[in-house]
C-alpha atoms as a PDB file:
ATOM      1  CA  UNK A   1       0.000   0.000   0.000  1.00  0.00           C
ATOM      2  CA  UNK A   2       1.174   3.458  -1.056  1.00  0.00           C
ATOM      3  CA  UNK A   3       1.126   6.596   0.782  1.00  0.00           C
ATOM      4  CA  UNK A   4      -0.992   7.893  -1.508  1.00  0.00           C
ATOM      5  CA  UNK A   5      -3.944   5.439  -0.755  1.00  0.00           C
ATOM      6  CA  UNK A   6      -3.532   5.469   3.233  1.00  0.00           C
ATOM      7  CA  UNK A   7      -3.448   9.095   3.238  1.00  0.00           C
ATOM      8  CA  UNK A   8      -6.396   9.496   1.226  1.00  0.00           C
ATOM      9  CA  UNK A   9      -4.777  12.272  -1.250  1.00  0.00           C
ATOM     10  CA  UNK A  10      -7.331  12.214  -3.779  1.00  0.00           C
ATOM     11  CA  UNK A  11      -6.242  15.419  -5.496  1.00  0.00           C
ATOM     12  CA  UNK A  12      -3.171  14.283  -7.012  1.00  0.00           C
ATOM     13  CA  UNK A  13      -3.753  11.591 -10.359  1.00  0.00           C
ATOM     14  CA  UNK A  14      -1.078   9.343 -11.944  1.00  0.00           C
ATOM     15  CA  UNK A  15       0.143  10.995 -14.779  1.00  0.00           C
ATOM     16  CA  UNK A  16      -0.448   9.536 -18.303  1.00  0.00           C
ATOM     17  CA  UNK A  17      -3.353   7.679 -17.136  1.00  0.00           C
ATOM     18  CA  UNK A  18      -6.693   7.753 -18.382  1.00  0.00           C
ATOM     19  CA  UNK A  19     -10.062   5.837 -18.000  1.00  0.00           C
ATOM     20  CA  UNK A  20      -9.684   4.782 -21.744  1.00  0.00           C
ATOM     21  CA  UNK A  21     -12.567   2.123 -22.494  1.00  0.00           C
ATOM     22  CA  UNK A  22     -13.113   1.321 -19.105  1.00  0.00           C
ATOM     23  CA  UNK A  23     -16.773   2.148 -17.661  1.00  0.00           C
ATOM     24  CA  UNK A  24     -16.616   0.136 -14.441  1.00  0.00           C
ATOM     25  CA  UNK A  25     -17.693   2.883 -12.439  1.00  0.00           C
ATOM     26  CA  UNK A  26     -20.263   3.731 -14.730  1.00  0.00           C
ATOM     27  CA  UNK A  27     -22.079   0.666 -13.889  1.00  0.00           C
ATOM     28  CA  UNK A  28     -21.106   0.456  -9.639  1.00  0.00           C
ATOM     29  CA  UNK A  29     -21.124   3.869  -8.621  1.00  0.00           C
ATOM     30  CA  UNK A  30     -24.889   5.164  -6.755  1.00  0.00           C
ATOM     31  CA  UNK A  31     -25.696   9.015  -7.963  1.00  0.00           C
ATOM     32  CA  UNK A  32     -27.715  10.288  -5.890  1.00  0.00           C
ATOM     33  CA  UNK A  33     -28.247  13.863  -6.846  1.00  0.00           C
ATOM     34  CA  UNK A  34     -31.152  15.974  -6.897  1.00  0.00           C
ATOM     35  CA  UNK A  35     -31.254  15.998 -11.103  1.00  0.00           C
ATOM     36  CA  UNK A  36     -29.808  12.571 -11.245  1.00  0.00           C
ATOM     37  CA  UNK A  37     -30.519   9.076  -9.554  1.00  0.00           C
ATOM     38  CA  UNK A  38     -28.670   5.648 -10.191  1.00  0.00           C
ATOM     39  CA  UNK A  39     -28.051   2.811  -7.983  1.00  0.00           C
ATOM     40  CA  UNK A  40     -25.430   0.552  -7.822  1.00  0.00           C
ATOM     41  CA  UNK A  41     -24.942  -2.851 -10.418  1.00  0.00           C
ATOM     42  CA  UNK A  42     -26.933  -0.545 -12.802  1.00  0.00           C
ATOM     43  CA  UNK A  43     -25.250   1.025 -16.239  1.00  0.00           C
ATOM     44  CA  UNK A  44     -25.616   4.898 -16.370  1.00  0.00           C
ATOM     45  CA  UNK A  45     -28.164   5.243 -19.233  1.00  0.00           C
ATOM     46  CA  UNK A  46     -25.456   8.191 -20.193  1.00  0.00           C
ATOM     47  CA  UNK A  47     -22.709   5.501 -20.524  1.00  0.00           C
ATOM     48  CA  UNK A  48     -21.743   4.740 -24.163  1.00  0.00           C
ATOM     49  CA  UNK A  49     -20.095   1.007 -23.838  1.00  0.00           C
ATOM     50  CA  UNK A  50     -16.742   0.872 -24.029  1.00  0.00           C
ATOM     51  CA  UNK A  51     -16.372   4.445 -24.723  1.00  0.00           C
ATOM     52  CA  UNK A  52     -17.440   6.310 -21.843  1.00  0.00           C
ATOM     53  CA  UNK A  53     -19.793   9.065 -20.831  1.00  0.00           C
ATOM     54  CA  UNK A  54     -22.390  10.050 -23.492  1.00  0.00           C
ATOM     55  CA  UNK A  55     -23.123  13.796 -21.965  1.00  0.00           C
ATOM     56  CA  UNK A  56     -19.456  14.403 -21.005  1.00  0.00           C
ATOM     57  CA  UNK A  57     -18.118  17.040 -19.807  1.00  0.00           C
ATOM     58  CA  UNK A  58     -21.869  18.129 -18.817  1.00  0.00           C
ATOM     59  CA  UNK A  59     -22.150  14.961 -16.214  1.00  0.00           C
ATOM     60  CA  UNK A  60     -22.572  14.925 -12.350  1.00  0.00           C
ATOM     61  CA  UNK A  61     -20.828  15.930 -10.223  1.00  0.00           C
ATOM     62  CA  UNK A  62     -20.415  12.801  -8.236  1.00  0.00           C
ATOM     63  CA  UNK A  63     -18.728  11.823 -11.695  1.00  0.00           C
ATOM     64  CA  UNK A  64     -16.464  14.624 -11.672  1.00  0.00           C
ATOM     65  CA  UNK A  65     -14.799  14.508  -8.729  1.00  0.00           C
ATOM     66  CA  UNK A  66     -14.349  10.276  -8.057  1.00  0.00           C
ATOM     67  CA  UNK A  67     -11.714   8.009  -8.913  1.00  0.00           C
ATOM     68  CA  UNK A  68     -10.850   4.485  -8.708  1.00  0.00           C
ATOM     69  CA  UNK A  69      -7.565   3.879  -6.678  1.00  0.00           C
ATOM     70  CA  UNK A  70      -5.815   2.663 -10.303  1.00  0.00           C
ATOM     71  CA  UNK A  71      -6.259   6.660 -11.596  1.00  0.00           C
ATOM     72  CA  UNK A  72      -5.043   8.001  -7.933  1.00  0.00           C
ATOM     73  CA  UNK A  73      -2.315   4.999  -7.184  1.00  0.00           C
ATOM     74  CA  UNK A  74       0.805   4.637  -8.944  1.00  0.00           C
ATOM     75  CA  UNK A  75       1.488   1.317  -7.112  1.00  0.00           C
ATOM     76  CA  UNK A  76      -1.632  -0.235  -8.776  1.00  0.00           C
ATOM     77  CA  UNK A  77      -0.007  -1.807 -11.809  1.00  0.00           C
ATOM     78  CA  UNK A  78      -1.747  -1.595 -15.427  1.00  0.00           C
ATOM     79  CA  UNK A  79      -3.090  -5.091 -15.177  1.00  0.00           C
ATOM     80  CA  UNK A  80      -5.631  -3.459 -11.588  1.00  0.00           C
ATOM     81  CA  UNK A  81      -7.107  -1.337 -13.981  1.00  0.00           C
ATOM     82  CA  UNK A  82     -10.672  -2.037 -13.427  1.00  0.00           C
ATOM     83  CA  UNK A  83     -12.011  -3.247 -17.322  1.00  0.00           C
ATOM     84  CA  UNK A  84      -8.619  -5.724 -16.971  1.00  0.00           C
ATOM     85  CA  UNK A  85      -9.211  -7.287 -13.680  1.00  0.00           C
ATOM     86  CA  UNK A  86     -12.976  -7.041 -13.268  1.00  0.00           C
ATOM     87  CA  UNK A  87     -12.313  -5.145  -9.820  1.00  0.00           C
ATOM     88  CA  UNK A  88     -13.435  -1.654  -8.936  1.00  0.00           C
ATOM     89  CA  UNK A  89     -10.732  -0.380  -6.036  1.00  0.00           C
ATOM     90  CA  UNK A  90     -11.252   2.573  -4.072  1.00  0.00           C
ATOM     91  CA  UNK A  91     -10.761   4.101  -0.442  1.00  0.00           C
ATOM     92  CA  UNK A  92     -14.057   4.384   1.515  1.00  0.00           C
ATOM     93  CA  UNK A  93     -14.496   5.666   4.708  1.00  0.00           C
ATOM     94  CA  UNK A  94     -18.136   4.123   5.222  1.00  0.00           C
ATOM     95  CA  UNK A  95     -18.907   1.311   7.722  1.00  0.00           C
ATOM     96  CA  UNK A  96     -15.759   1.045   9.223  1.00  0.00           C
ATOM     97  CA  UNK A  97     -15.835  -1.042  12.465  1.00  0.00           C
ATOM     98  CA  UNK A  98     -14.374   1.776  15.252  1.00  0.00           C
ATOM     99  CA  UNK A  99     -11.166  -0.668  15.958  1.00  0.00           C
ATOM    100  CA  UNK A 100      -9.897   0.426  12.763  1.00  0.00           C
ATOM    101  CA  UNK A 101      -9.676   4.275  14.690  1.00  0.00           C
ATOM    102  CA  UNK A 102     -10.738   6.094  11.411  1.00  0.00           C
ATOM    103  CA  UNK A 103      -8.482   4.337   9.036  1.00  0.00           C
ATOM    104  CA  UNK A 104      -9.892   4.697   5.521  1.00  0.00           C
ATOM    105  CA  UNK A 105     -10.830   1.113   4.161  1.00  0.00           C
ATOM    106  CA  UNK A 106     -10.295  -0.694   0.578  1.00  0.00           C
ATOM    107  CA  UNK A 107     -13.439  -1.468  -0.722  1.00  0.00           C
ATOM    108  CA  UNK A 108     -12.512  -4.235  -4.126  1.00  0.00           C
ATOM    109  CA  UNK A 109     -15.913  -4.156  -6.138  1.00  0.00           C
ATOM    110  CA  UNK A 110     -15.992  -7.072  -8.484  1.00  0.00           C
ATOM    111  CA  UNK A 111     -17.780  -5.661 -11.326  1.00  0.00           C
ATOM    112  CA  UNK A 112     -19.006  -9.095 -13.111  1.00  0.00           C
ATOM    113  CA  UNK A 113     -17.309 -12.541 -11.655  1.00  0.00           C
ATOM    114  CA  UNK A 114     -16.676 -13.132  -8.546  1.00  0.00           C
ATOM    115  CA  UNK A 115     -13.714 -15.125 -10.031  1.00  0.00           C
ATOM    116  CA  UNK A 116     -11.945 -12.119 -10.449  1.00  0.00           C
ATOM    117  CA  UNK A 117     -11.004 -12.129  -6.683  1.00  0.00           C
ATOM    118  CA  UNK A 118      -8.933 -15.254  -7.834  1.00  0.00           C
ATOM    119  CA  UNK A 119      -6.887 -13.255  -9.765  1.00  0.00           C
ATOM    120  CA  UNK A 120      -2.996 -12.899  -8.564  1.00  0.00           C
ATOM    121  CA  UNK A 121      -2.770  -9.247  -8.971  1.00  0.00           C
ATOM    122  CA  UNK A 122      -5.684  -8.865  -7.596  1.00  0.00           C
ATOM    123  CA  UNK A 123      -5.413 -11.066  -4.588  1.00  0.00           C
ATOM    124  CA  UNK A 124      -1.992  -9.875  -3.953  1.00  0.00           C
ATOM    125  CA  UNK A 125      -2.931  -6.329  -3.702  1.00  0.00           C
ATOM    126  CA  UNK A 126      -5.990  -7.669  -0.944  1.00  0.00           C
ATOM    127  CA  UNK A 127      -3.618  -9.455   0.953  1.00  0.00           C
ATOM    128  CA  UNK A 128      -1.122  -6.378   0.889  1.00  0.00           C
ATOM    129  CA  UNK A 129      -3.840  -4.133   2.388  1.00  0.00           C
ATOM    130  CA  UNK A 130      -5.000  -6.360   4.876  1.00  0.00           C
ATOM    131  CA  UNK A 131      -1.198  -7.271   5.481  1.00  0.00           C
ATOM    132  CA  UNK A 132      -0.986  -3.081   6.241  1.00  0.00           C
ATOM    133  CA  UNK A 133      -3.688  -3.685   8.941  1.00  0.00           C
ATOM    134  CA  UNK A 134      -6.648  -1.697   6.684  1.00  0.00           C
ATOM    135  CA  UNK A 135     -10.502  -2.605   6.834  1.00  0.00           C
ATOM    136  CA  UNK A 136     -10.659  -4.361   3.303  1.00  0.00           C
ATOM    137  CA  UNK A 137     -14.327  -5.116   2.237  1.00  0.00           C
ATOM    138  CA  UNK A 138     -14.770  -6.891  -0.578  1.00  0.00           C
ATOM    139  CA  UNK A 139     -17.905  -6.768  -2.759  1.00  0.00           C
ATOM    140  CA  UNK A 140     -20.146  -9.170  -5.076  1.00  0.00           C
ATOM    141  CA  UNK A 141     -23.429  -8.013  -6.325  1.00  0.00           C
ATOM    142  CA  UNK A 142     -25.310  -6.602  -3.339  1.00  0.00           C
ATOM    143  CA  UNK A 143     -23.344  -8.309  -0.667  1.00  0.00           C
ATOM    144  CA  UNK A 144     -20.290  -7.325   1.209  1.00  0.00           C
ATOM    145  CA  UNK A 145     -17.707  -9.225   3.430  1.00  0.00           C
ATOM    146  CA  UNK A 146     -15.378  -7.380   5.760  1.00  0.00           C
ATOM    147  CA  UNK A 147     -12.584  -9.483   4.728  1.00  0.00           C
ATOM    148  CA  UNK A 148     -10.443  -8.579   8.068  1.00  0.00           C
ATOM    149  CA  UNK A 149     -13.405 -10.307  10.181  1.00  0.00           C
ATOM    150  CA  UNK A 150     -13.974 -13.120   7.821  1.00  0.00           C
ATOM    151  CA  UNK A 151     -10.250 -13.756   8.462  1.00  0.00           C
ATOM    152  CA  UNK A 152      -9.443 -13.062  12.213  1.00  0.00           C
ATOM    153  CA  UNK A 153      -8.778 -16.125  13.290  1.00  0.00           C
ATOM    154  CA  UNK A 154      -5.997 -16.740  10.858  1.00  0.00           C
ATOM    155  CA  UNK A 155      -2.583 -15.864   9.941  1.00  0.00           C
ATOM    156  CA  UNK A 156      -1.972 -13.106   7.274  1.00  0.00           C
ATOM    157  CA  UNK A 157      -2.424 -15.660   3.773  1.00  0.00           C
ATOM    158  CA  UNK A 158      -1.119 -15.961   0.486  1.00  0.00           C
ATOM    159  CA  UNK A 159      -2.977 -14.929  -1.929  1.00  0.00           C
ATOM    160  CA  UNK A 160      -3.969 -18.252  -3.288  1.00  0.00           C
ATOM    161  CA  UNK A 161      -5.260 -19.224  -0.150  1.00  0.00           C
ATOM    162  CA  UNK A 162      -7.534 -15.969   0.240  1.00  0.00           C
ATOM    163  CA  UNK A 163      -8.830 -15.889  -3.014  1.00  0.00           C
ATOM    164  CA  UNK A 164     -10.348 -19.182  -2.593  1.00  0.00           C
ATOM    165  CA  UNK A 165     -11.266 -17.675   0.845  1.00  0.00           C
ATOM    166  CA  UNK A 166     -13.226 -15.392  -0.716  1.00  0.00           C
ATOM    167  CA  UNK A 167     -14.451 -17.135  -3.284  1.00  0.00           C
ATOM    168  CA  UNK A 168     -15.606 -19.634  -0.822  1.00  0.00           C
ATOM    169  CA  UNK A 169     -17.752 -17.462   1.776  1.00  0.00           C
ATOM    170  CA  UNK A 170     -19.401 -15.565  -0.987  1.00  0.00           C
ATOM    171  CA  UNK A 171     -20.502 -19.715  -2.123  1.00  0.00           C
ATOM    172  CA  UNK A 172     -21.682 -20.531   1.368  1.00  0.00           C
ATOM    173  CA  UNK A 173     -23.770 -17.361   1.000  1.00  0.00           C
ATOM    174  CA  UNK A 174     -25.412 -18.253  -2.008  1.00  0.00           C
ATOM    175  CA  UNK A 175     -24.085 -15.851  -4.045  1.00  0.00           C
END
């Protein structure tokens, strides 16, 4: 984990990067604003697929001003872009259990498999964070596992054995 992510510094973006094709947030980000609604696991009916927003640069604000940790985070390689590893990563300071004393927390969307938690880079990067001692929730459709409770009674893993962790508790809960 960077200083960039634990310090939340949101206002700084890795040069030379760009969104490109990739739409993920289009589809897992909720807008709630007064002149626009969308909830989460539902496409933006302003996103063009594969290209991007449709009413650009006259979109919300919400859209504006958020980023997925692989535009803030020069430590997330090219392949944690979120179209390339069907993950969504970003800090979240929602829901965080008080023993984490107002830590910011990774929340890893995954935007269409849940396989995609299998992936190394991305299982790497989970066991990093939760290495680093940081609430890491990770998310599947409409549920959501705090992955540092889900593995308390166990030693820091390897990232095989946690992405069939997760894999395996989002199974048992019928997802």
């Amino acid at each position: 984990m960077t200083d960039k992510a634990e310090n939340l510094l949101i206002d700084q973006l890795v040069a030379g990067r760009e969104c490109g094709r990739c739409t993920a947030c289009c589809k897992e980000l909720v807008i709630d604003e007064p002149d626009f609604k969308k909830d989460a696991d539902v496409w933006c009916p302003n996103c063009v697929a594969g290209e991007g927003c449709g009413i650009y640069p006259d979109w919300p604000e919400i859209c504006k001003n958020w980023y997925c940790l692989w535009r803030l985070d020069d430590g997330f390689g090219d392949g944690l872009r979120p179209d390339k590893c069907g993950v969504l990563f970003h800090l979240t300071t929602e829901h965080i259990p008080e023993r984490f004393a107002g830590k910011p927390g990774l929340a890893a969307k995954a935007t269409e498999n849940i396989k995609s938690f299998q992936s190394p880079d991305v299982a790497r990067l989970l066991v990093a964070y939760y290495g680093a001692g940081v609430p890491v929730f990770v998310n599947f459709k409409d549920r959501s596992l705090l992955l540092n409770d889900a593995l308390k009674d166990r030693a820091i893993p390897d990232w095989e054995s946690l992405a069939a962790t997760i894999v395996e508790v989002f199974n048992q809960a019928g997802v």
